[in-house]
C-alpha atoms as a PDB file:
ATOM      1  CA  UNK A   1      -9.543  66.332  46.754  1.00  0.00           C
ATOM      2  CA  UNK A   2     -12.346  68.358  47.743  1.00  0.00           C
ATOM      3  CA  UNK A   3     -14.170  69.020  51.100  1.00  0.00           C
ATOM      4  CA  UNK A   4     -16.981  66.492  50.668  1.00  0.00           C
ATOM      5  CA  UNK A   5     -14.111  63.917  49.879  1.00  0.00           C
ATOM      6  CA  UNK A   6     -12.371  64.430  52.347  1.00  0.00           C
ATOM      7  CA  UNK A   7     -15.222  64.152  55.191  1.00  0.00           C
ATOM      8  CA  UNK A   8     -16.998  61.277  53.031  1.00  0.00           C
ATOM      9  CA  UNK A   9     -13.472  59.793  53.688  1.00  0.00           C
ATOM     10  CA  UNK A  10     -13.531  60.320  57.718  1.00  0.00           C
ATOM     11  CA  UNK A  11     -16.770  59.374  57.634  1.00  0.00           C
ATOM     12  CA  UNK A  12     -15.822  55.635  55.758  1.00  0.00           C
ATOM     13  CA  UNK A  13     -12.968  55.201  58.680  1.00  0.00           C
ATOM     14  CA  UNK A  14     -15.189  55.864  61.570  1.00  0.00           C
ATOM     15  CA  UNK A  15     -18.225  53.516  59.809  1.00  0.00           C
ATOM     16  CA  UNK A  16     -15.337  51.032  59.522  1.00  0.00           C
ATOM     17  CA  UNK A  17     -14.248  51.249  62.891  1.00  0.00           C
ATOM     18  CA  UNK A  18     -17.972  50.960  64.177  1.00  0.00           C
ATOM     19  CA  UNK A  19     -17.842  47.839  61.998  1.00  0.00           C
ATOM     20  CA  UNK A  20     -14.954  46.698  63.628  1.00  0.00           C
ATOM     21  CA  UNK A  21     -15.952  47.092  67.123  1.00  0.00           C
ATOM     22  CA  UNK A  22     -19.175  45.706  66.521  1.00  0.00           C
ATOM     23  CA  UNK A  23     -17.277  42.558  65.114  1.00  0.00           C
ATOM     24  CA  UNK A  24     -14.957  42.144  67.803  1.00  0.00           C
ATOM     25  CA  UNK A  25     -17.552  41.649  70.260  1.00  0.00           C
ATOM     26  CA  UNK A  26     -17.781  38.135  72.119  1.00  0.00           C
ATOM     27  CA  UNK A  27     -20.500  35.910  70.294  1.00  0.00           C
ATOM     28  CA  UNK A  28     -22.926  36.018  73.476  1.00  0.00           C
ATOM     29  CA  UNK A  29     -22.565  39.760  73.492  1.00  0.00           C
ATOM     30  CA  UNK A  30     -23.289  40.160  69.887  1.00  0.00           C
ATOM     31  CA  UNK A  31     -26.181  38.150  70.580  1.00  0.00           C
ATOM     32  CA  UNK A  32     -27.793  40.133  73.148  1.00  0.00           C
ATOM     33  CA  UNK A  33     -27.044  43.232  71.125  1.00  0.00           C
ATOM     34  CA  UNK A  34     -29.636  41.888  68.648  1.00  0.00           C
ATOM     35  CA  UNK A  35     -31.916  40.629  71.430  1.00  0.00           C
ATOM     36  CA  UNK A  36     -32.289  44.200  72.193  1.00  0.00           C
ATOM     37  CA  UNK A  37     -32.851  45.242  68.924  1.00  0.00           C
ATOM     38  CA  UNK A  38     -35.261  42.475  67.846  1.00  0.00           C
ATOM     39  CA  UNK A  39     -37.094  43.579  71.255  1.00  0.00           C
ATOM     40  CA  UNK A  40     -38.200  47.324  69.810  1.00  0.00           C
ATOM     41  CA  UNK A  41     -39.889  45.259  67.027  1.00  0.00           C
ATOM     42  CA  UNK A  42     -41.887  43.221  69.603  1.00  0.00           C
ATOM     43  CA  UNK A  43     -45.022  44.139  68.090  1.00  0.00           C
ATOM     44  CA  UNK A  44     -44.359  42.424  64.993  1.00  0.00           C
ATOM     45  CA  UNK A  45     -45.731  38.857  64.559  1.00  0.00           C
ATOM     46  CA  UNK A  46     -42.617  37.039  63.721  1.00  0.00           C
ATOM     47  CA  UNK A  47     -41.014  34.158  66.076  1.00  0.00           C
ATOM     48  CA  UNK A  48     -38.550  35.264  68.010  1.00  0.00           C
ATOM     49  CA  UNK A  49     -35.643  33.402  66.311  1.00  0.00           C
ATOM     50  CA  UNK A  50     -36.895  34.886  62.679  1.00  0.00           C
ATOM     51  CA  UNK A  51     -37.159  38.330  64.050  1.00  0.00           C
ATOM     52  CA  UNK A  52     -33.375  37.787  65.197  1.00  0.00           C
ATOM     53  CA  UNK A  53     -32.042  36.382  62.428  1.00  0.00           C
ATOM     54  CA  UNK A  54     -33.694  39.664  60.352  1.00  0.00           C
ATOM     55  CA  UNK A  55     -32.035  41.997  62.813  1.00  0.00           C
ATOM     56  CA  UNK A  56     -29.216  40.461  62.431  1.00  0.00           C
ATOM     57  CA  UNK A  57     -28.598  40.275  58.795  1.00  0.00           C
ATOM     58  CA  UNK A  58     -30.905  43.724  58.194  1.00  0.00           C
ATOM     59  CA  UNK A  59     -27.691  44.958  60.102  1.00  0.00           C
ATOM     60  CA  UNK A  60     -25.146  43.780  57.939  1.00  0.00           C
ATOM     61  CA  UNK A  61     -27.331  45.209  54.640  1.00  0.00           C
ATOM     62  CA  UNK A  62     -27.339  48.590  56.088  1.00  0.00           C
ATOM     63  CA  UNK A  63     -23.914  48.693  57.678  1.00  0.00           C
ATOM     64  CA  UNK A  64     -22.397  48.380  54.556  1.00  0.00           C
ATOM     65  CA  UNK A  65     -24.734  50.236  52.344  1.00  0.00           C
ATOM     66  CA  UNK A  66     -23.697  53.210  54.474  1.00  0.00           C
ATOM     67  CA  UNK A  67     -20.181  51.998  54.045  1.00  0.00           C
ATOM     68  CA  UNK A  68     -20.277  52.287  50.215  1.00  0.00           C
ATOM     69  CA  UNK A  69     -22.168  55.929  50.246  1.00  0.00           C
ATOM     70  CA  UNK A  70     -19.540  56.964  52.279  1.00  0.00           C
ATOM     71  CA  UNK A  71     -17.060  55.391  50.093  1.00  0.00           C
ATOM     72  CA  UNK A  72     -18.101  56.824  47.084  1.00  0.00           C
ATOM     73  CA  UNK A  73     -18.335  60.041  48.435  1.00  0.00           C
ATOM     74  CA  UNK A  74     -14.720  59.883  49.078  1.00  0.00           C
ATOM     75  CA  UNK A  75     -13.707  58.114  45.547  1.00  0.00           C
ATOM     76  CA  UNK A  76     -16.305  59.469  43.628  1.00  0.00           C
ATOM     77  CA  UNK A  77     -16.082  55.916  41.174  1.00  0.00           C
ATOM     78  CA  UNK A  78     -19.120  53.243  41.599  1.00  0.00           C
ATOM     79  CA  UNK A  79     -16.134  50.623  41.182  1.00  0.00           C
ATOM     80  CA  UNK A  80     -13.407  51.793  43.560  1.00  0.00           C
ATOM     81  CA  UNK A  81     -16.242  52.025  46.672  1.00  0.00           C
ATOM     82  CA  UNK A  82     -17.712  48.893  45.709  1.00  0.00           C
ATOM     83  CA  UNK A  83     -14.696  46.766  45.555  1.00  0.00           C
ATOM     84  CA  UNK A  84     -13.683  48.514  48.798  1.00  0.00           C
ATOM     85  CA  UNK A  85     -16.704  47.699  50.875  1.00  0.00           C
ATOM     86  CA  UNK A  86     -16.917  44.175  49.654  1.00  0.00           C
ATOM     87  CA  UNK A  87     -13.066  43.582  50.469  1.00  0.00           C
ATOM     88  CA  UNK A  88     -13.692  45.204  53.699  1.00  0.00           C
ATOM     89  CA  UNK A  89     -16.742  43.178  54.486  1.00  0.00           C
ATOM     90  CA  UNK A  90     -14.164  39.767  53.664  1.00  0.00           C
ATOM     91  CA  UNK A  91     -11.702  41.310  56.483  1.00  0.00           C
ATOM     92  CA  UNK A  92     -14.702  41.941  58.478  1.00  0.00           C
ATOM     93  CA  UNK A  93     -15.659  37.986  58.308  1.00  0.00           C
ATOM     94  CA  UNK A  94     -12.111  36.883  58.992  1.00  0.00           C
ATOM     95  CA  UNK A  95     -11.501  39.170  61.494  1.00  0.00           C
ATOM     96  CA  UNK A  96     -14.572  37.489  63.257  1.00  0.00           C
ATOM     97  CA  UNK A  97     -12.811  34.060  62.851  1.00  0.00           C
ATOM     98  CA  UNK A  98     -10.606  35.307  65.950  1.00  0.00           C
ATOM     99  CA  UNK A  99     -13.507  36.228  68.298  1.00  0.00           C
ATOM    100  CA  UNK A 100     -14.877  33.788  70.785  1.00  0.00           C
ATOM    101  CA  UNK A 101     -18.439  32.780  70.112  1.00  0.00           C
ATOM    102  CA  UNK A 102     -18.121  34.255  66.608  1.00  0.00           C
ATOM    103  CA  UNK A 103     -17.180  32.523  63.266  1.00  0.00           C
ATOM    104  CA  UNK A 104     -16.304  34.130  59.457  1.00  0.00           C
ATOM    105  CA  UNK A 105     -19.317  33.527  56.927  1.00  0.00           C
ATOM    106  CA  UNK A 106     -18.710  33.608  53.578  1.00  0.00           C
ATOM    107  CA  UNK A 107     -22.843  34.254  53.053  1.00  0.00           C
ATOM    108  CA  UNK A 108     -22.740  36.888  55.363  1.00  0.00           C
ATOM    109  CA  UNK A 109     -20.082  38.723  52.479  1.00  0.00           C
ATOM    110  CA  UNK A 110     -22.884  38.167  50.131  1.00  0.00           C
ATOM    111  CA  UNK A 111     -25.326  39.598  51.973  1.00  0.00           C
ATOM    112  CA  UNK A 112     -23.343  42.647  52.806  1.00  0.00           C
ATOM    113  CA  UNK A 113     -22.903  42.867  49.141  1.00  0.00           C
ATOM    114  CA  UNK A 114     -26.679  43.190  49.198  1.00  0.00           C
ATOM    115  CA  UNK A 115     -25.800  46.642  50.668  1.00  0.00           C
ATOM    116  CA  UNK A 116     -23.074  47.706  48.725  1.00  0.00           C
ATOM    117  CA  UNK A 117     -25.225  46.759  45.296  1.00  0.00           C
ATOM    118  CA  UNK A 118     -27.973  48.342  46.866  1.00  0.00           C
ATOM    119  CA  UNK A 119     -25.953  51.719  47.559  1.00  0.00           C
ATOM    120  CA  UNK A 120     -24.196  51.587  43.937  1.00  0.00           C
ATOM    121  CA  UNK A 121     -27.697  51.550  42.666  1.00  0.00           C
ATOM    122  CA  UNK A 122     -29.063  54.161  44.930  1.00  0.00           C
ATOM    123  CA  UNK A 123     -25.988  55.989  43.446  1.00  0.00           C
ATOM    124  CA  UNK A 124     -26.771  55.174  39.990  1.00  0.00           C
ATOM    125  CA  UNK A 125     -30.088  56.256  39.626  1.00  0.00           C
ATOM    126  CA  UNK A 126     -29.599  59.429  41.332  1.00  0.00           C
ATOM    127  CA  UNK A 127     -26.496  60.557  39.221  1.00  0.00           C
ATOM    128  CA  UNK A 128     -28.526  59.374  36.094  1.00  0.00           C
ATOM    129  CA  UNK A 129     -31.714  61.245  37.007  1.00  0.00           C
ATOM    130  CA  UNK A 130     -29.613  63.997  37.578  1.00  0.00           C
ATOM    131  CA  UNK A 131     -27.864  63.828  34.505  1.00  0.00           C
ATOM    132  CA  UNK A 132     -24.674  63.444  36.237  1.00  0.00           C
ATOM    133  CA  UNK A 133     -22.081  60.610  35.330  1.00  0.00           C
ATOM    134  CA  UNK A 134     -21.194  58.116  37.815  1.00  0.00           C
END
């Protein structure tokens, strides 16, 4: 295993356990977490709910597109960090089932899938343009 490996792979586990954290907070909490959030984009013309509901799922896109880089830095196979992240992201929604305020969504998988895909393609057409296999 080489260097970048094995710090892509530290890397994945802290991301994950940001994840985590982020999940186990109370539903109200959560909430005001995005508030915040959706409040440094003030200035665009959105309603309020809309710009929340962005924040929050814009969240779960780039959480776990960052997940999967990280992943396949330490697997080095498209596959492998792809089915990783996505089976993480499934824990991630039960684990939420436990949390007060919060519930498990089976569309929010999908739309952290949205990140892994987008990640795996990032991935892709770098490798290819470099004339690297994936």
């Amino acid at each position: 295993m080489s260097k970048v490996q094995k710090i892509s792979g530290v890397l994945a586990i802290l991301w994950m356990a940001c994840i985590f954290y982020l999940s186990h907070q109370a539903g109200e909490e959560s909430s005001q977490l995005s508030s915040i959030v959706a409040a440094l984009f003030s200035a665009i013309p959105a309603a309020e709910d809309t710009l929340h509901y962005i924040v929050r799922k814009g969240a779960h896109v780039f959480a776990y597109f960052l997940l999967t880089l990280f992943l396949y830095g330490a697997f080095r196979k498209w596959y492998k960090a792809s089915a990783a992240a996505v089976l993480y992201a499934a824990t991630d929604e039960f684990h939420q089932t436990f949390i007060p305020g919060r519930s498990g969504q089976i569309s929010d998988v999908a739309i952290d899938s949205i990140g892994v895909v987008s990640a795996v393609l990032l991935v892709f057409l770098v490798l290819k343009r470099s004339g690297r296999r994936t």
